[in-house]
C-alpha atoms as a PDB file:
ATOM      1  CA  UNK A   1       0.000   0.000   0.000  1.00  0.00           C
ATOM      2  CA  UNK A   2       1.158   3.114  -1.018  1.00  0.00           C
ATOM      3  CA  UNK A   3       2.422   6.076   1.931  1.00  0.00           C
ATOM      4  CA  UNK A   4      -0.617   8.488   1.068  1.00  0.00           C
ATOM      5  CA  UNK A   5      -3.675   6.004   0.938  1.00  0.00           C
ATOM      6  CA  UNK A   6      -2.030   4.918   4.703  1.00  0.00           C
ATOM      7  CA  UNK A   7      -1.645   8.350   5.138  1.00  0.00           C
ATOM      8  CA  UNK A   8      -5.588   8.610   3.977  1.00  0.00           C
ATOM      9  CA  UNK A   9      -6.514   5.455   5.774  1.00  0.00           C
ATOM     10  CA  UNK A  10      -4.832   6.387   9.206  1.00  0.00           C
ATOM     11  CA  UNK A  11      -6.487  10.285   9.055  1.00  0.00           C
ATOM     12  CA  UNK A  12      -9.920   9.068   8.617  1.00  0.00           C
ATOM     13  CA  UNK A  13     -10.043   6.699  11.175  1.00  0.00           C
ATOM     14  CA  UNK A  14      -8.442   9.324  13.789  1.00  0.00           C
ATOM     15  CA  UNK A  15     -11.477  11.719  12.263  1.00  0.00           C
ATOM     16  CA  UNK A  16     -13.810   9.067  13.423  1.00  0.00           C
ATOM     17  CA  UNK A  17     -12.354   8.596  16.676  1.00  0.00           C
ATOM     18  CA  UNK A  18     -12.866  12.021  17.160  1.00  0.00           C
ATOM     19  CA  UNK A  19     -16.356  12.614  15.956  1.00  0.00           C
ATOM     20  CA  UNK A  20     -16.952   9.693  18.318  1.00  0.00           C
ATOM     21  CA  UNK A  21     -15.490  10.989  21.337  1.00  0.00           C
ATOM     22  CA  UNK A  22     -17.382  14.322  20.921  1.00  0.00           C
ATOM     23  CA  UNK A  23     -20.885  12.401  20.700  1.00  0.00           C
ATOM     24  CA  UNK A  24     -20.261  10.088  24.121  1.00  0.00           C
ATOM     25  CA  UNK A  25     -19.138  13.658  25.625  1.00  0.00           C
ATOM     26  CA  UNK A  26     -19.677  11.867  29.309  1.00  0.00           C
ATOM     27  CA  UNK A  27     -18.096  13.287  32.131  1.00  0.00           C
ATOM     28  CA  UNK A  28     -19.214  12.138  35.581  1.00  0.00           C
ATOM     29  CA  UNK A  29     -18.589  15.892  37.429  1.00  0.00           C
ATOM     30  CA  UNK A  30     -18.239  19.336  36.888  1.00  0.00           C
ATOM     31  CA  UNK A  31     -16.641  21.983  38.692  1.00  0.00           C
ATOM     32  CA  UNK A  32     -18.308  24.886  38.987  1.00  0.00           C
ATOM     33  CA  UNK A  33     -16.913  27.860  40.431  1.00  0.00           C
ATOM     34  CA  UNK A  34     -14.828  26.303  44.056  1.00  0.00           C
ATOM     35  CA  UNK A  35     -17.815  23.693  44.065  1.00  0.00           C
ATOM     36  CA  UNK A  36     -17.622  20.237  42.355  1.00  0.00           C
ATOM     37  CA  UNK A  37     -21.011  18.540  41.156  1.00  0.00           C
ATOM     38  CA  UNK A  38     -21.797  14.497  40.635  1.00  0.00           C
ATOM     39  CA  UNK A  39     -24.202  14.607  37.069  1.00  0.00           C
ATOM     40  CA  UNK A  40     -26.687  13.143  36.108  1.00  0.00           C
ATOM     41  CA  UNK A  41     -27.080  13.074  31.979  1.00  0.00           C
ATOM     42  CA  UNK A  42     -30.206  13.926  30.643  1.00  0.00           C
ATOM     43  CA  UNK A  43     -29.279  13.190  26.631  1.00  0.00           C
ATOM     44  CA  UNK A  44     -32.787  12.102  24.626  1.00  0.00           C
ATOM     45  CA  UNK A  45     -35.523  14.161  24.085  1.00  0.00           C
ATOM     46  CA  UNK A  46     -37.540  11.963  26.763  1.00  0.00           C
ATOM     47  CA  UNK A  47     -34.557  12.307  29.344  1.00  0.00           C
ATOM     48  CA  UNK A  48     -34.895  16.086  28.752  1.00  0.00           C
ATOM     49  CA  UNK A  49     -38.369  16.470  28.879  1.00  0.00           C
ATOM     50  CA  UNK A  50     -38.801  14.869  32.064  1.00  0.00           C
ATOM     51  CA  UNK A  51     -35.517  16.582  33.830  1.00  0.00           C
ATOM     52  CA  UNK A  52     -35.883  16.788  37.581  1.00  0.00           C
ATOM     53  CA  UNK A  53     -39.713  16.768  37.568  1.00  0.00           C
ATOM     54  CA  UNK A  54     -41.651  14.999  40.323  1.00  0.00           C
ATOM     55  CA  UNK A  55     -38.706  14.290  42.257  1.00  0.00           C
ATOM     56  CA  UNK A  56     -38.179  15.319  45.827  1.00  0.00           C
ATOM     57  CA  UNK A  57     -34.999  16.831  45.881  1.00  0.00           C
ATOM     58  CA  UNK A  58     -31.383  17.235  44.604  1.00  0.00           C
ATOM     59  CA  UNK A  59     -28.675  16.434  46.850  1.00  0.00           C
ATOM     60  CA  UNK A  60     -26.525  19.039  47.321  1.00  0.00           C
ATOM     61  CA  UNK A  61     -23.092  17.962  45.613  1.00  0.00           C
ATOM     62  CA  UNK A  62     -25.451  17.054  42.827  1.00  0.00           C
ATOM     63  CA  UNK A  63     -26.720  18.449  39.236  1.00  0.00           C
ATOM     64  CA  UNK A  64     -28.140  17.332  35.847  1.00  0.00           C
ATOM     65  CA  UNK A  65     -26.291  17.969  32.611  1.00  0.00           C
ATOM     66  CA  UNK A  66     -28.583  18.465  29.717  1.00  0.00           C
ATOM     67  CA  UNK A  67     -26.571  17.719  26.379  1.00  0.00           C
ATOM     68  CA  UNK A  68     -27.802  19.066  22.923  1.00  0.00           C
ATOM     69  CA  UNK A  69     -26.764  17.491  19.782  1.00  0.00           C
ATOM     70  CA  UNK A  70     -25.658  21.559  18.687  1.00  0.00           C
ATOM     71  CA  UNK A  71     -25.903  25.072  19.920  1.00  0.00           C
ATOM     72  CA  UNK A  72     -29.255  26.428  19.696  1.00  0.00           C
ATOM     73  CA  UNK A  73     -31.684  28.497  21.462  1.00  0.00           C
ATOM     74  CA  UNK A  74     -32.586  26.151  25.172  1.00  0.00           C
ATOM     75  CA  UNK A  75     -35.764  27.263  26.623  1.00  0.00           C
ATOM     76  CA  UNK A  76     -36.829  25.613  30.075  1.00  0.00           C
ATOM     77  CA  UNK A  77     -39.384  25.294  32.468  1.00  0.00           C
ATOM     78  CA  UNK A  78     -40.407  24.145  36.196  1.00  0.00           C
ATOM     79  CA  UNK A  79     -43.217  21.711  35.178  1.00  0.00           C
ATOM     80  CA  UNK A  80     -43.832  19.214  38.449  1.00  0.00           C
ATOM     81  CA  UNK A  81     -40.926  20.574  39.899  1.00  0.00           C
ATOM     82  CA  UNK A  82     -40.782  20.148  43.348  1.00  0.00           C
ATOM     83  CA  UNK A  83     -37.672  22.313  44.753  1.00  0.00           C
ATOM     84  CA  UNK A  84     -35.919  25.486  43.094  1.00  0.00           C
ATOM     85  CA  UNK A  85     -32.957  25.643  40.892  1.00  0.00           C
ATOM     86  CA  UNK A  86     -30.451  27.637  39.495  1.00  0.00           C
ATOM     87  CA  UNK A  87     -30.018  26.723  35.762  1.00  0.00           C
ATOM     88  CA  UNK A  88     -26.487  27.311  33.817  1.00  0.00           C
ATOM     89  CA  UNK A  89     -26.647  27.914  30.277  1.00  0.00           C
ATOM     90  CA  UNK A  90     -23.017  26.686  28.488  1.00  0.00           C
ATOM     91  CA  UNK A  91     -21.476  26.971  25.319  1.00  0.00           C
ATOM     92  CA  UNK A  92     -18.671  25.467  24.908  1.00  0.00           C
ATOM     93  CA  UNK A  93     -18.038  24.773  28.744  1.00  0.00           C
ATOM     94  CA  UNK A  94     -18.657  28.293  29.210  1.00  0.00           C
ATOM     95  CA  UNK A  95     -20.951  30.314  31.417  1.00  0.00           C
ATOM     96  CA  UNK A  96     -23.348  32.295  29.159  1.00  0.00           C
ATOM     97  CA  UNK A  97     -26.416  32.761  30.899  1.00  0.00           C
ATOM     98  CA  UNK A  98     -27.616  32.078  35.036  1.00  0.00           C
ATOM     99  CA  UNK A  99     -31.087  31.971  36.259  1.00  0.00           C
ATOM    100  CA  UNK A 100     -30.979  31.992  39.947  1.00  0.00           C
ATOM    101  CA  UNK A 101     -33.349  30.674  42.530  1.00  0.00           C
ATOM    102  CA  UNK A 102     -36.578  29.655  39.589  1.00  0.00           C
ATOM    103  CA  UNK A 103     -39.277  28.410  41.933  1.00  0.00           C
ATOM    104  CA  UNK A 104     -40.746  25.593  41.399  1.00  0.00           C
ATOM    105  CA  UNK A 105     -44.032  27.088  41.309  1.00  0.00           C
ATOM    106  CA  UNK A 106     -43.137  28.947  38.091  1.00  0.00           C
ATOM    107  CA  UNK A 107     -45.072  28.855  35.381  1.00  0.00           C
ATOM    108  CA  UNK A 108     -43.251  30.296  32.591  1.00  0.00           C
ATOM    109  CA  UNK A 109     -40.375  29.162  30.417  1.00  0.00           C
ATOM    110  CA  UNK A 110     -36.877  30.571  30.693  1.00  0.00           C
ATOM    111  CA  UNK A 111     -36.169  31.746  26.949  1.00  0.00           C
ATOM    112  CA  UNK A 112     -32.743  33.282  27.971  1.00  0.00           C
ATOM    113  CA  UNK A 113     -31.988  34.154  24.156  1.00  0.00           C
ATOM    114  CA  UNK A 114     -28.184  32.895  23.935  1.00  0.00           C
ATOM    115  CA  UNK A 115     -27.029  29.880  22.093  1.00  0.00           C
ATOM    116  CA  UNK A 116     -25.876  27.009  24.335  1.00  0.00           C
ATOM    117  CA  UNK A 117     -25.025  23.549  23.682  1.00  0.00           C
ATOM    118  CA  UNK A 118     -25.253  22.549  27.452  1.00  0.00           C
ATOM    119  CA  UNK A 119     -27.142  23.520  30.365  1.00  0.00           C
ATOM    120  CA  UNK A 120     -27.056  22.539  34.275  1.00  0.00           C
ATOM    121  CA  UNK A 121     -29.570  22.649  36.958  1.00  0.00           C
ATOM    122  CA  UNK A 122     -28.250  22.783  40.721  1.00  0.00           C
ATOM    123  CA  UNK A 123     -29.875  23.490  43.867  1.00  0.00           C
ATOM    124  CA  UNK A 124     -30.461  26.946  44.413  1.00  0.00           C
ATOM    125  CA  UNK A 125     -28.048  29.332  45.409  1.00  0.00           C
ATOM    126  CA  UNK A 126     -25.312  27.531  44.559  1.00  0.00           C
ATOM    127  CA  UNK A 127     -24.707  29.247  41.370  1.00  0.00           C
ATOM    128  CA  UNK A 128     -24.576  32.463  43.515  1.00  0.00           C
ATOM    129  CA  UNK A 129     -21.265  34.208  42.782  1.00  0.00           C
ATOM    130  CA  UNK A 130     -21.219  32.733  38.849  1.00  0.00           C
ATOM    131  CA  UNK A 131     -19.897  34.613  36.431  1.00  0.00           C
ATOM    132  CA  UNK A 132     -20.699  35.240  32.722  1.00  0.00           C
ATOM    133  CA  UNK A 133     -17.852  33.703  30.412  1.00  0.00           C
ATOM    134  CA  UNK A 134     -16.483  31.603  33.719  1.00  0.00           C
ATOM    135  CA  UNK A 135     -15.045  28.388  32.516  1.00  0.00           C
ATOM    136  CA  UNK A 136     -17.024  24.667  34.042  1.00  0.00           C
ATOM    137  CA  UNK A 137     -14.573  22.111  34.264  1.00  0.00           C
ATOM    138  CA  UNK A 138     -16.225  18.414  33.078  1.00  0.00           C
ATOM    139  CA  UNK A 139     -14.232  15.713  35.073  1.00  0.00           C
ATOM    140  CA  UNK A 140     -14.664  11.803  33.666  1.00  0.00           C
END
């Protein structure tokens, strides 16, 4: 076999690997300002839906990660929701949008008009001191 066609051979499959990689994106924690947070993955449509509806509460080193497939537009809402939250808007592992203490008696939806490709919901208040553009660390 000629050099280029390995060449050829051995970039596509590291292109795959990557493009792979990037759709398990998986990490078990996040760090979050001086706090770290065990996730939760909410991935499918279903998962996402549902969130942290109907449950009774979050414990406090705790959070769920919502993944989308690509940036877009990520409006939310406290359907069945039990306990506050404060809800992290990401793009790109950064910070671009905090809603702090949403009750869970609130009826609207959050439409915070950024693009995001990730969001997290913690208990509330601990997002208190968050900054716009502040980096989350994903642990595996």
């Amino acid at each position: 076999m000629a050099a280029g066609t390995l060449l050829l051979l051995f970039t596509g499959v590291w292109l795959l690997g990557i493009k792979k990689s990037a759709d398990n994106f998986s990490p078990r924690a996040a760090r979050i300002g001086a706090r770290t947070y065990v996730l939760e993955k909410a991935r499918s449509d279903a998962e996402r839906k549902k969130g942290l509806s109907k449950r009774e509460s979050l414990c406090g080193e705790c959070g769920m990660l919502f993944v989308f497939e690509q940036p877009g537009q990520y409006a939310f809402w406290m359907k069945d929701m039990l306990f506050p939250l404060d809800i992290i808007w990401l793009l790109g592992g950064r910070v671009v949008f905090v809603a702090h203490g949403v009750a869970p008696d609130f009826s609207g939806v959050i439409e915070p008009g950024v693009l995001a490709d990730q969001v997290i919901e913690i208990n509330t208040g601990e997002a208190d001191g968050l900054k716009l553009g502040e980096m989350v660390e994903f642990l595996r």
